[in-house]
C-alpha atoms as a PDB file:
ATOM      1  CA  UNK A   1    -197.512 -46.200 -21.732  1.00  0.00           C
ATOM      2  CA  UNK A   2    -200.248 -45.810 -24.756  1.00  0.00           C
ATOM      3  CA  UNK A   3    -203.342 -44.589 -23.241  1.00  0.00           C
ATOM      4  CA  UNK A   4    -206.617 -46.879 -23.700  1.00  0.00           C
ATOM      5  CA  UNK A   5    -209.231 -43.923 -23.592  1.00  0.00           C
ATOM      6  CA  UNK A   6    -212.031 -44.393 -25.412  1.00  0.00           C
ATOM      7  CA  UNK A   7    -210.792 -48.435 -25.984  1.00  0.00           C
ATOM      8  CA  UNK A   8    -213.623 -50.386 -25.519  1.00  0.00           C
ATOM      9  CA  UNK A   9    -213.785 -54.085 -25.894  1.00  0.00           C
ATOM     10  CA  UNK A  10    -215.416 -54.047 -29.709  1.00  0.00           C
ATOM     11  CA  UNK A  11    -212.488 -51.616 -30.543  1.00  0.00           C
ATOM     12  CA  UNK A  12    -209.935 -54.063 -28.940  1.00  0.00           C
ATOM     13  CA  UNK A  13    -211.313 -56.531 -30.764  1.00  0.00           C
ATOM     14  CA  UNK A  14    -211.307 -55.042 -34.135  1.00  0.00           C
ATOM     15  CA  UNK A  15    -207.606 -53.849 -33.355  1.00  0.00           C
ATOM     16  CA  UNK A  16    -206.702 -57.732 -32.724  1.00  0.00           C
ATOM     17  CA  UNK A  17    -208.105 -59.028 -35.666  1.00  0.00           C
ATOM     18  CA  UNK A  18    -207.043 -56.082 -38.100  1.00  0.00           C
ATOM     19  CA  UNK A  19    -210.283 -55.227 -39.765  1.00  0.00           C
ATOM     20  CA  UNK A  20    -214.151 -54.916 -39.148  1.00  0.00           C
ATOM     21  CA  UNK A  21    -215.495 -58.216 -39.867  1.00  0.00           C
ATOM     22  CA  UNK A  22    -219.739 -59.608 -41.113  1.00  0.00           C
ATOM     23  CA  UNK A  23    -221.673 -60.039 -38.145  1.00  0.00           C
ATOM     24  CA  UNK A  24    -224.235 -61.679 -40.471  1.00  0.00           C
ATOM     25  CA  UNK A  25    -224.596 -65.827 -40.083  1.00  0.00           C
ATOM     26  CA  UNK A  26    -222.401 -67.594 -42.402  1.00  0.00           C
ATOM     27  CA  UNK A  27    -224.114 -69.432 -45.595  1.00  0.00           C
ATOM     28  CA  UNK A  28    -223.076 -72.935 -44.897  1.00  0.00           C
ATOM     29  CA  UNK A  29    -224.576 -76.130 -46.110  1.00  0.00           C
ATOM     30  CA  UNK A  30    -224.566 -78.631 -42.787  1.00  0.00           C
ATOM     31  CA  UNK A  31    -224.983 -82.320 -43.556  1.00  0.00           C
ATOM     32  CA  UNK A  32    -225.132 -83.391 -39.948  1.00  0.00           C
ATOM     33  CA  UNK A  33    -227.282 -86.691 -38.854  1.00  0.00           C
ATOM     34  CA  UNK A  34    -229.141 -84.988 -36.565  1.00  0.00           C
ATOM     35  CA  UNK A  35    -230.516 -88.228 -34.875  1.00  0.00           C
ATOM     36  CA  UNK A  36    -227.833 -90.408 -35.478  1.00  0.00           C
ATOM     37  CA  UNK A  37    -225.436 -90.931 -32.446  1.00  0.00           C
ATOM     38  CA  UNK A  38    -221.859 -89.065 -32.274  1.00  0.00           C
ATOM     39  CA  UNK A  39    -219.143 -90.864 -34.486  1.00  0.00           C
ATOM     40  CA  UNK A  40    -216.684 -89.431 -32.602  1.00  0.00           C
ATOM     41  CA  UNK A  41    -216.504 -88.818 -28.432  1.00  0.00           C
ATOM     42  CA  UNK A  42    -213.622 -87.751 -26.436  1.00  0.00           C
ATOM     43  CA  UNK A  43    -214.128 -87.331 -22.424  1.00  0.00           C
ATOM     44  CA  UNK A  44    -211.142 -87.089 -19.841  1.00  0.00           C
ATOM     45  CA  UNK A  45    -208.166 -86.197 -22.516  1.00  0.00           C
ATOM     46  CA  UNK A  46    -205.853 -85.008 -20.659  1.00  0.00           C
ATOM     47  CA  UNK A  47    -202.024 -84.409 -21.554  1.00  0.00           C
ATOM     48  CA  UNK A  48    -199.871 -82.732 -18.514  1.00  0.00           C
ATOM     49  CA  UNK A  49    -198.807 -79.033 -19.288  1.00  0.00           C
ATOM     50  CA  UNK A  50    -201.028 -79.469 -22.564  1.00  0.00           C
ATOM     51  CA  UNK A  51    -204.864 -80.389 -21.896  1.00  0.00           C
ATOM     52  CA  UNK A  52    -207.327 -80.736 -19.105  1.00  0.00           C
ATOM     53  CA  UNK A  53    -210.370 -82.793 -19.296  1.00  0.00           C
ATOM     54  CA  UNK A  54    -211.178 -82.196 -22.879  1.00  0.00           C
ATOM     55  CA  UNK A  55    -214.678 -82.984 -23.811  1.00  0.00           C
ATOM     56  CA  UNK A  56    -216.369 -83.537 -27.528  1.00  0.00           C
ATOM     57  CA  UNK A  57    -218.042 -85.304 -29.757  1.00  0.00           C
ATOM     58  CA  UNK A  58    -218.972 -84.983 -33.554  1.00  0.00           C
ATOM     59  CA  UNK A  59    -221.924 -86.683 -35.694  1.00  0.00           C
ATOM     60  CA  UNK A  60    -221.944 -88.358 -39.046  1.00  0.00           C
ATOM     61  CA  UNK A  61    -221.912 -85.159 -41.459  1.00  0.00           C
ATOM     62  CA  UNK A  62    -220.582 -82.708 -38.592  1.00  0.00           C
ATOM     63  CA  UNK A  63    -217.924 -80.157 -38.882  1.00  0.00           C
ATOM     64  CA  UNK A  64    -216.738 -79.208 -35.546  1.00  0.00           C
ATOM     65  CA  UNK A  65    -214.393 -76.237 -35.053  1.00  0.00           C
ATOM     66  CA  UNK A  66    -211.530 -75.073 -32.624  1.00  0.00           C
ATOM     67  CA  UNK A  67    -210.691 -71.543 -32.041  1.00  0.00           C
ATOM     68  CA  UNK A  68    -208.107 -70.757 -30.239  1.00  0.00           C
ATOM     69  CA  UNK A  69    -205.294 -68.244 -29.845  1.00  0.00           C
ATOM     70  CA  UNK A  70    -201.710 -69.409 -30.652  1.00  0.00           C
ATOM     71  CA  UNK A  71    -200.680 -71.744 -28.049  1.00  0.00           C
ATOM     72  CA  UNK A  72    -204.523 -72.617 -26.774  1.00  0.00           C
ATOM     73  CA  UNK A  73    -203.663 -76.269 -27.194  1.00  0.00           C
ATOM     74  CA  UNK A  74    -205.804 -76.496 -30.587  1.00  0.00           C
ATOM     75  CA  UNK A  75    -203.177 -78.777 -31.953  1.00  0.00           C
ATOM     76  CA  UNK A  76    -202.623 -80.783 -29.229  1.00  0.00           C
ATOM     77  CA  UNK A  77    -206.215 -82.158 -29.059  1.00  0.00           C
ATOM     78  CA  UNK A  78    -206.002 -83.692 -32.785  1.00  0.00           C
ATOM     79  CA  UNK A  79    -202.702 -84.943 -31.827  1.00  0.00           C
ATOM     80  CA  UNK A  80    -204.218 -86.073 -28.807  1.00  0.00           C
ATOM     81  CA  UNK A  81    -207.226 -87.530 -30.234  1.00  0.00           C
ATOM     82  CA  UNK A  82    -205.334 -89.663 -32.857  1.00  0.00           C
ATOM     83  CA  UNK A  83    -203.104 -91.039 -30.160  1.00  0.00           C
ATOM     84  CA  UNK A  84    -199.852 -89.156 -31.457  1.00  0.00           C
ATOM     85  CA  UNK A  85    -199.383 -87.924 -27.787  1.00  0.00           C
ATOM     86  CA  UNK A  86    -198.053 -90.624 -26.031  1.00  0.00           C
ATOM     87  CA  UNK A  87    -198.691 -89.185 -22.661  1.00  0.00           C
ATOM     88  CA  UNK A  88    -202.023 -88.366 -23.045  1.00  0.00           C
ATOM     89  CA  UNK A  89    -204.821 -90.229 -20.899  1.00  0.00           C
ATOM     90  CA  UNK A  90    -208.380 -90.305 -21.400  1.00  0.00           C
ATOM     91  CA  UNK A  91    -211.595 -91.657 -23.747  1.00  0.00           C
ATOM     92  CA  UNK A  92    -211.728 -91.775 -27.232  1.00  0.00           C
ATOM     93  CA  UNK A  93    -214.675 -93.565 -28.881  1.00  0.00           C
ATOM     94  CA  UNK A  94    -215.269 -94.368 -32.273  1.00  0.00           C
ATOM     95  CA  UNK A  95    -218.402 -95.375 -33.434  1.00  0.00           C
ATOM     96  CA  UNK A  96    -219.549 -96.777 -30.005  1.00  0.00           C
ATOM     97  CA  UNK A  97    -216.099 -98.774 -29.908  1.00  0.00           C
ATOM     98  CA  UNK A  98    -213.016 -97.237 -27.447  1.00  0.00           C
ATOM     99  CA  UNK A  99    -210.170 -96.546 -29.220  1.00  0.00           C
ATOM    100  CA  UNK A 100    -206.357 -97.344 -28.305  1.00  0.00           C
ATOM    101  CA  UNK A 101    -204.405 -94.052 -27.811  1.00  0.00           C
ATOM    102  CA  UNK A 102    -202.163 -94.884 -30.375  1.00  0.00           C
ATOM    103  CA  UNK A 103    -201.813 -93.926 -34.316  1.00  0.00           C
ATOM    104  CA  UNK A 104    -202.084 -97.516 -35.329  1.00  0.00           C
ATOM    105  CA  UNK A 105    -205.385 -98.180 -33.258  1.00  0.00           C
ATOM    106  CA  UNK A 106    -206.354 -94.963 -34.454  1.00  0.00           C
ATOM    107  CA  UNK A 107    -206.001 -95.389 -38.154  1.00  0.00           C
ATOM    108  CA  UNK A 108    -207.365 -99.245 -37.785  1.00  0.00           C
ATOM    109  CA  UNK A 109    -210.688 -97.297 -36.304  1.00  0.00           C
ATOM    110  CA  UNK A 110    -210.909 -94.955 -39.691  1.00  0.00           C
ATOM    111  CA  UNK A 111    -209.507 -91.845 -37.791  1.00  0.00           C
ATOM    112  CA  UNK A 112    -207.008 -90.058 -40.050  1.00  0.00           C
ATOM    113  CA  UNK A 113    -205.184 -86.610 -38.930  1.00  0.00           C
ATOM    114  CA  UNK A 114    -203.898 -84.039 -41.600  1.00  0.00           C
ATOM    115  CA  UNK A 115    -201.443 -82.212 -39.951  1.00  0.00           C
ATOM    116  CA  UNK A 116    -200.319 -78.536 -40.523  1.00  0.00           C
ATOM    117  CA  UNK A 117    -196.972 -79.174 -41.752  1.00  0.00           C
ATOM    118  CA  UNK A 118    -198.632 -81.528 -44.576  1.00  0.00           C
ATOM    119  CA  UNK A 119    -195.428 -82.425 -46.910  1.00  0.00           C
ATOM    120  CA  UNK A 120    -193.198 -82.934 -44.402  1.00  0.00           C
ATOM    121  CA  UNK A 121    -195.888 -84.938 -41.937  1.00  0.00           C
ATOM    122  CA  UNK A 122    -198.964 -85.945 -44.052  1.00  0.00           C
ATOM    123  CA  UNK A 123    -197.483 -86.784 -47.493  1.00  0.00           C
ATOM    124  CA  UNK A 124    -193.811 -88.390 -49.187  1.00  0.00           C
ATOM    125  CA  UNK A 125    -192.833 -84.928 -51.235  1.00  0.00           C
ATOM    126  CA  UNK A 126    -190.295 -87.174 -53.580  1.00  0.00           C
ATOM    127  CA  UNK A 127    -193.085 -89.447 -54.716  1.00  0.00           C
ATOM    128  CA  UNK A 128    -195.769 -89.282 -56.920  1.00  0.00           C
ATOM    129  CA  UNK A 129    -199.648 -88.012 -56.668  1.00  0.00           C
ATOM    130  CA  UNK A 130    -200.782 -91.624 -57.627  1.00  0.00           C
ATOM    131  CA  UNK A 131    -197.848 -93.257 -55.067  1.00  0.00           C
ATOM    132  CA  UNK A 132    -199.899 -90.913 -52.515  1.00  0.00           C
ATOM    133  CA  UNK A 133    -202.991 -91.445 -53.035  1.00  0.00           C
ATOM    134  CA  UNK A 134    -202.252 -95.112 -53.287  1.00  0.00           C
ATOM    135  CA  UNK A 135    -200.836 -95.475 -49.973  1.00  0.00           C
ATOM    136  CA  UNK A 136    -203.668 -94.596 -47.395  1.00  0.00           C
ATOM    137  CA  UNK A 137    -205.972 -97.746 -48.957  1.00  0.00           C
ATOM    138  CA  UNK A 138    -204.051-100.061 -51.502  1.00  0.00           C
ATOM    139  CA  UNK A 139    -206.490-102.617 -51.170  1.00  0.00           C
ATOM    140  CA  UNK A 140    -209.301-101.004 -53.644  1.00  0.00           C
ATOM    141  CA  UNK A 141    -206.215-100.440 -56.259  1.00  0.00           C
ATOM    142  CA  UNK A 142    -204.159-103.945 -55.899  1.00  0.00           C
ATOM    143  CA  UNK A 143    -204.609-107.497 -56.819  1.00  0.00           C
ATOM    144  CA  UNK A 144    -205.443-109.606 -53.598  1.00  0.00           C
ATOM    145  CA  UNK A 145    -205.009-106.222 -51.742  1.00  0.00           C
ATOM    146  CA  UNK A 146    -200.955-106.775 -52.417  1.00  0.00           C
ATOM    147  CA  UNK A 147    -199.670-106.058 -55.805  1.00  0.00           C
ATOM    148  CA  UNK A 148    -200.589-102.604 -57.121  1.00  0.00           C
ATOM    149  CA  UNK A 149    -202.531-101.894 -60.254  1.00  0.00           C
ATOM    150  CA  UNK A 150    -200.987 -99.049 -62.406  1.00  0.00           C
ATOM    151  CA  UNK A 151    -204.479 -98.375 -64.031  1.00  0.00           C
ATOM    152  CA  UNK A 152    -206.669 -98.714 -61.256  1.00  0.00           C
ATOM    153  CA  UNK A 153    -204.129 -96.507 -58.880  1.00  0.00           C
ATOM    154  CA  UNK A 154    -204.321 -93.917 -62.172  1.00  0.00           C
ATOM    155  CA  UNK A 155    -208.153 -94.187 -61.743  1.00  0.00           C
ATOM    156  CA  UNK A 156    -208.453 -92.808 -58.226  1.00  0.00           C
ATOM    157  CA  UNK A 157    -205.676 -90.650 -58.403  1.00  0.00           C
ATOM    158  CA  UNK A 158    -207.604 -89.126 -61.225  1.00  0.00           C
ATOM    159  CA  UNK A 159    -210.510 -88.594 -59.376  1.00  0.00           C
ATOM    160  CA  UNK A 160    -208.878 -86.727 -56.268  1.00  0.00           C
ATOM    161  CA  UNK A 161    -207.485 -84.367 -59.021  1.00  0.00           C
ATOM    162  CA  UNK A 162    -210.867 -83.669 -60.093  1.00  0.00           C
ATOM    163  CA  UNK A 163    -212.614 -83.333 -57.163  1.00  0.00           C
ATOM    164  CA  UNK A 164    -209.902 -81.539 -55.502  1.00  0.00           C
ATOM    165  CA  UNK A 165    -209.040 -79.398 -58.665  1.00  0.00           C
ATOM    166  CA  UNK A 166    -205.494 -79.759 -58.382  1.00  0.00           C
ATOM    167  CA  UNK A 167    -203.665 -77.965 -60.686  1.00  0.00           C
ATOM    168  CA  UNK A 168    -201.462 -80.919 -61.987  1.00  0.00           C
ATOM    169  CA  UNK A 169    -200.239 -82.127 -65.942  1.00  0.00           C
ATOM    170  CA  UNK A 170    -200.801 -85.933 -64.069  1.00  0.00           C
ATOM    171  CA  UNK A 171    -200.868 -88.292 -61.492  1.00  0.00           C
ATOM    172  CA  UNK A 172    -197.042 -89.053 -61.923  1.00  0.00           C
ATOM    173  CA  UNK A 173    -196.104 -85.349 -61.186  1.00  0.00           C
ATOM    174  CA  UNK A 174    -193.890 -85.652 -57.757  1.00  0.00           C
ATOM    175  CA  UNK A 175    -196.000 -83.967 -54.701  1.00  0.00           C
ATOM    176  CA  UNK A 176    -192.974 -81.731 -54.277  1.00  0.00           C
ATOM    177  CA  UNK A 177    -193.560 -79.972 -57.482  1.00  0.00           C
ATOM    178  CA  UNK A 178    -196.911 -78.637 -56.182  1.00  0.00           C
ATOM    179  CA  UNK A 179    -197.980 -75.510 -55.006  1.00  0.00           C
ATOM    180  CA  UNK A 180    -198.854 -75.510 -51.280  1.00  0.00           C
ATOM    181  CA  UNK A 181    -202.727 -74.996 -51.651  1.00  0.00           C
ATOM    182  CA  UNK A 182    -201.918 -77.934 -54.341  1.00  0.00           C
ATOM    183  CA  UNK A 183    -200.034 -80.006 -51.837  1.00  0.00           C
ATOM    184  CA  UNK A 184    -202.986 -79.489 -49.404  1.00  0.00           C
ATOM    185  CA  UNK A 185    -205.709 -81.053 -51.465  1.00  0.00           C
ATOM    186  CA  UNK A 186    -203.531 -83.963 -52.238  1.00  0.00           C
ATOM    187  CA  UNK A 187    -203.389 -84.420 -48.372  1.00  0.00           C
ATOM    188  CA  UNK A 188    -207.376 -84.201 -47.863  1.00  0.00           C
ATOM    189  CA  UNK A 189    -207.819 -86.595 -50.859  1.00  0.00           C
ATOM    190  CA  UNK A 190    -205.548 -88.916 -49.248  1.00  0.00           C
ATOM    191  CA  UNK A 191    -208.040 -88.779 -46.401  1.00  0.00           C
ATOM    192  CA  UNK A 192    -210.570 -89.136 -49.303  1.00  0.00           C
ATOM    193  CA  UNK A 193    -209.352 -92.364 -50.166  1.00  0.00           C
ATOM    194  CA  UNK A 194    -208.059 -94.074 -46.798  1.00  0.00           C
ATOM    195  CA  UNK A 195    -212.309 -93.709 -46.202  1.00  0.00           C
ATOM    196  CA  UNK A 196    -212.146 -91.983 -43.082  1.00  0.00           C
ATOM    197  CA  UNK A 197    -214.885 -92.017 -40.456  1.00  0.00           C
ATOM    198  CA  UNK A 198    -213.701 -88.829 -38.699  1.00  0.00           C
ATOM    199  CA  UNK A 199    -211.337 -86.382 -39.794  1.00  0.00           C
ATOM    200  CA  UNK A 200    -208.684 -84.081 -38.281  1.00  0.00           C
ATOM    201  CA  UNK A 201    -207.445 -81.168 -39.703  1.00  0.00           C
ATOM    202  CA  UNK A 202    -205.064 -78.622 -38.917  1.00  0.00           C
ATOM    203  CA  UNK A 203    -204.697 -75.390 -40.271  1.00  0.00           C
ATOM    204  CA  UNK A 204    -205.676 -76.694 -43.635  1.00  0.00           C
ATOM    205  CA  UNK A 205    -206.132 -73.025 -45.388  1.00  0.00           C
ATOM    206  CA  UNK A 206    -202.527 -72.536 -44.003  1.00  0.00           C
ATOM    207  CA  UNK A 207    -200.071 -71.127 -46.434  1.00  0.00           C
ATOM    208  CA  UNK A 208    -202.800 -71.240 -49.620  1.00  0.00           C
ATOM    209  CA  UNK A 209    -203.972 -68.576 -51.716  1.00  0.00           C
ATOM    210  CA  UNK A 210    -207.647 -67.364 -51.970  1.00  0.00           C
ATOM    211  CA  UNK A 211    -208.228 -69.429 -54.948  1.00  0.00           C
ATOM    212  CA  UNK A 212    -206.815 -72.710 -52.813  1.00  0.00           C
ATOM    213  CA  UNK A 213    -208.692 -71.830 -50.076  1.00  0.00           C
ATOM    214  CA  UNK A 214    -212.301 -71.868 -51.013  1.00  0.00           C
ATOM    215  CA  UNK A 215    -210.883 -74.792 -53.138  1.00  0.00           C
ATOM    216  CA  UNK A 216    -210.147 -76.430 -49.747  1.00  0.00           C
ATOM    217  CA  UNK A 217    -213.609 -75.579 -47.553  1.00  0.00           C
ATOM    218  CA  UNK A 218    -215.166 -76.902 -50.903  1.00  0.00           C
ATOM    219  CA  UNK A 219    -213.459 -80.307 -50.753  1.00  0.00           C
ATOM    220  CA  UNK A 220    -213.421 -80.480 -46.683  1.00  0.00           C
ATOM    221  CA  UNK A 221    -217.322 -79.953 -47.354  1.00  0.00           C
ATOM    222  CA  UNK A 222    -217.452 -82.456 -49.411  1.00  0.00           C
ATOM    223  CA  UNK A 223    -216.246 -85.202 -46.982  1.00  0.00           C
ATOM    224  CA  UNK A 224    -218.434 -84.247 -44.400  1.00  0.00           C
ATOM    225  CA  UNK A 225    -221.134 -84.730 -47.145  1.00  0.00           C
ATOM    226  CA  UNK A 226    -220.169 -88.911 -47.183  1.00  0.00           C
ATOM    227  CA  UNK A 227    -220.864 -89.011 -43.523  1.00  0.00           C
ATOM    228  CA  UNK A 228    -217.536 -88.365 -42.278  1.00  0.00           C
ATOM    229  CA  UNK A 229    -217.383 -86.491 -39.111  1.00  0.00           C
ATOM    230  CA  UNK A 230    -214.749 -83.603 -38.927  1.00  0.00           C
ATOM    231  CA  UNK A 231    -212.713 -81.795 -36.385  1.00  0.00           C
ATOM    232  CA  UNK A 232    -210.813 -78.791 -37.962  1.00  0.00           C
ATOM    233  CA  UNK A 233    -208.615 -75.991 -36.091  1.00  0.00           C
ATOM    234  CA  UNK A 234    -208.067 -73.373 -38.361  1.00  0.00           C
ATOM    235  CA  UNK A 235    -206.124 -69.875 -36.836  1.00  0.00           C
ATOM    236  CA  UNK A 236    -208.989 -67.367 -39.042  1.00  0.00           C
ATOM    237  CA  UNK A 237    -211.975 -66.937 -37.587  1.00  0.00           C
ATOM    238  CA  UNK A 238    -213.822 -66.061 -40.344  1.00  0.00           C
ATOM    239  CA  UNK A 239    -212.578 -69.414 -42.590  1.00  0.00           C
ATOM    240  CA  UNK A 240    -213.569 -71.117 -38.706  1.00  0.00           C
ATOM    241  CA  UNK A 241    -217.227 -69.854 -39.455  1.00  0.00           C
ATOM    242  CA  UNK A 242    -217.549 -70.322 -43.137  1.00  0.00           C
ATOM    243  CA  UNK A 243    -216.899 -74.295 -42.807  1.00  0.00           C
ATOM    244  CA  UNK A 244    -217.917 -75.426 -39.234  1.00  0.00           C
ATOM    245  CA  UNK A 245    -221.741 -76.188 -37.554  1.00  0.00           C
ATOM    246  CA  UNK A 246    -220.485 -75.574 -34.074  1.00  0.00           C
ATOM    247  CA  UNK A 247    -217.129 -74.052 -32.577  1.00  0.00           C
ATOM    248  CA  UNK A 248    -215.255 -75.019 -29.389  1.00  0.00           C
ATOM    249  CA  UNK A 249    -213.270 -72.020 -28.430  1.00  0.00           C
ATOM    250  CA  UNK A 250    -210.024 -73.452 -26.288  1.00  0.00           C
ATOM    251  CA  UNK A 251    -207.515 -71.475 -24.196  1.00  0.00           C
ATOM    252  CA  UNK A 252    -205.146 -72.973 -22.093  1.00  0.00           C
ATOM    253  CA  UNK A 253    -205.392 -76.333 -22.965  1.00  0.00           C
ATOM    254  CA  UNK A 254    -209.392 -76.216 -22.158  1.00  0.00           C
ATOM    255  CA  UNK A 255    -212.562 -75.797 -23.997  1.00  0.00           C
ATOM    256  CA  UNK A 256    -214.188 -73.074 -22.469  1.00  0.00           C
ATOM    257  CA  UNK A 257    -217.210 -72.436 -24.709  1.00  0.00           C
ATOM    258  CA  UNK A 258    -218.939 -73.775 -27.639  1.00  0.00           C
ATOM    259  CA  UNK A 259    -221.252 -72.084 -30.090  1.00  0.00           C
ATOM    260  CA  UNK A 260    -223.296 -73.465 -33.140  1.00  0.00           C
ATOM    261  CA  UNK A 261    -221.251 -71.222 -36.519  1.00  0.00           C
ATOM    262  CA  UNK A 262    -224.471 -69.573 -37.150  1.00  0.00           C
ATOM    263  CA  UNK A 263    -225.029 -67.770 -33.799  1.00  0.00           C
ATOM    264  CA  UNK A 264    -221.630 -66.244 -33.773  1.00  0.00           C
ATOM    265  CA  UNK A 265    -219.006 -63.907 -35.324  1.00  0.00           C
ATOM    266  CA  UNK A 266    -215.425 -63.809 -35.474  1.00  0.00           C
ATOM    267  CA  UNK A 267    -216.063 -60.681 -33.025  1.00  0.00           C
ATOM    268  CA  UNK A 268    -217.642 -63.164 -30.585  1.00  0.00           C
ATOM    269  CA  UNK A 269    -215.176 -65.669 -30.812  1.00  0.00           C
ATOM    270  CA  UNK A 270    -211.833 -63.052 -30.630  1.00  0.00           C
ATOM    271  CA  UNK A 271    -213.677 -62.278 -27.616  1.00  0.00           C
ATOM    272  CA  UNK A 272    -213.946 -65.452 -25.919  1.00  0.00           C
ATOM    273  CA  UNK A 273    -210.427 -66.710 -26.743  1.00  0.00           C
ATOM    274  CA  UNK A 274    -208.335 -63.008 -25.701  1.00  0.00           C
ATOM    275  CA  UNK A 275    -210.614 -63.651 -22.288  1.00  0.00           C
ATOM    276  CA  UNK A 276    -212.363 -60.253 -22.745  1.00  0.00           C
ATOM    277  CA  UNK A 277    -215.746 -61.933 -22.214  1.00  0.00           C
ATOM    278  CA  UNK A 278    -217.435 -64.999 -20.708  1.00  0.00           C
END
């Protein structure tokens, strides 16, 4: 057996996460409503063998976080919340309105979910950037909300590109072709354009380079900026911290504790999710 002398729980920690980490508060812009009342509230969601009485809410502007370990149930709650678990039970309010557990009621309320595996669940790989960005809200870019525009579909698809700085010749360029940090900020401009009231993501730095990545906490800032509130699991810490105002750490299918992004460290929050402290 490997001895644990001398192992204390800041050494265990820095052994699980691989490196020694800033214990200094993250630099991060918040653009929460601080008097305005939660877009988003969730009591009771339960799911058997998946959650237990998961609690949250999120205001206009508001990032919210989940850390968790693999397998905490991170996943399951923004499955859960946009009704893609069909035997969850439990609240979900939107904007002072209960919501159907179901992905139609859900999307009808302006909740949209960005899965982790994006081309395969979040966006048609064979078609286009503009047939993508189209979809989510063809009324803005088709005659009597029907019949498609080519120019004005060319417009917004133009402006997702820029805004998302995705590295593409043109809007007719088939999502496929893209690189997966590319692929990724198609997927959050699609969100961009269905005009989304609150936002969940999962593991959107997933699978990106550096580059992609700050690309990505730009853009997912940039939502939040409109108003929209967002719910975001994301496995690193560190990213967790850089883009969220508060964190819910979950383990077992629970939420256990919650922290504002500022007040913690990746240390802190290894800690609480392993168990080690409480």
């Amino acid at each position: 057996m490997p001895r644990r002398d001398g192992l204390d729980e800041q050494k265990l920690i820095v052994a699980i996460v691989g490196r020694e980490t800033a214990l200094a508060a993250i630099n991060h812009t918040t653009f929460v409503v601080e008097n305005a009342e939660p877009l988003l509230s969730v009591s009771g969601l339960s799911s058997p063998g998946r959650l237990d009485q998961i609690a949250l809410s999120a205001k206009p502007g508001e990032i919210v976080g989940l850390a968790g370990l693999l397998g905490s149930g991170r996943s399951e709650i923004l499955h859960a919340i946009f009704g893609a678990d069909p035997a969850a039970n439990g609240c979900v309010v939107i904007a002072g309105r209960p919501v159907g557990q179901t992905i139609p009621a859900s999307m009808a309320a302006g909740v949209v979910l960005v899965p982790e595996d994006r081309v395969r669940q979040a966006l048609f790989a064979d078609e286009s950037i503009r047939w993508n960005t189209t979809l989510p809200n063809p009324a803005p870019v088709s005659a009597l909300g029907l019949f498609p525009i080519e120019a004005l579909e060319e417009q917004r698809a133009a402006m997702i590109i820029s805004t998302f700085s995705v590295a593409a010749p043109n809007a007719g360029v088939p999502v496929a072709a893209l690189s997966g940090g590319n692929a990724q900020k198609i997927a959050l401009g699609r969100a961009l354009a269905a005009e989304c009231r609150v936002l969940l993501l999962d593991e959107p730095t997933a699978g990106v380079d550096i580059g992609a990545k700050a690309d990505i906490r730009r853009a997912i800032t940039e939502i939040a900026a409109k108003g929209t509130a967002i719910i975001v699991a994301i496995s690193d810490f560190e990213e967790l911290l850089a883009v969220c105002d508060r964190v819910l750490v979950v383990s077992h299918g629970r939420i256990i504790a919650e922290r504002h992004a500022a007040d913690t460290s990746e240390h802190e929050l290894m800690a609480l999710a392993g168990g080690l402290t409480n």
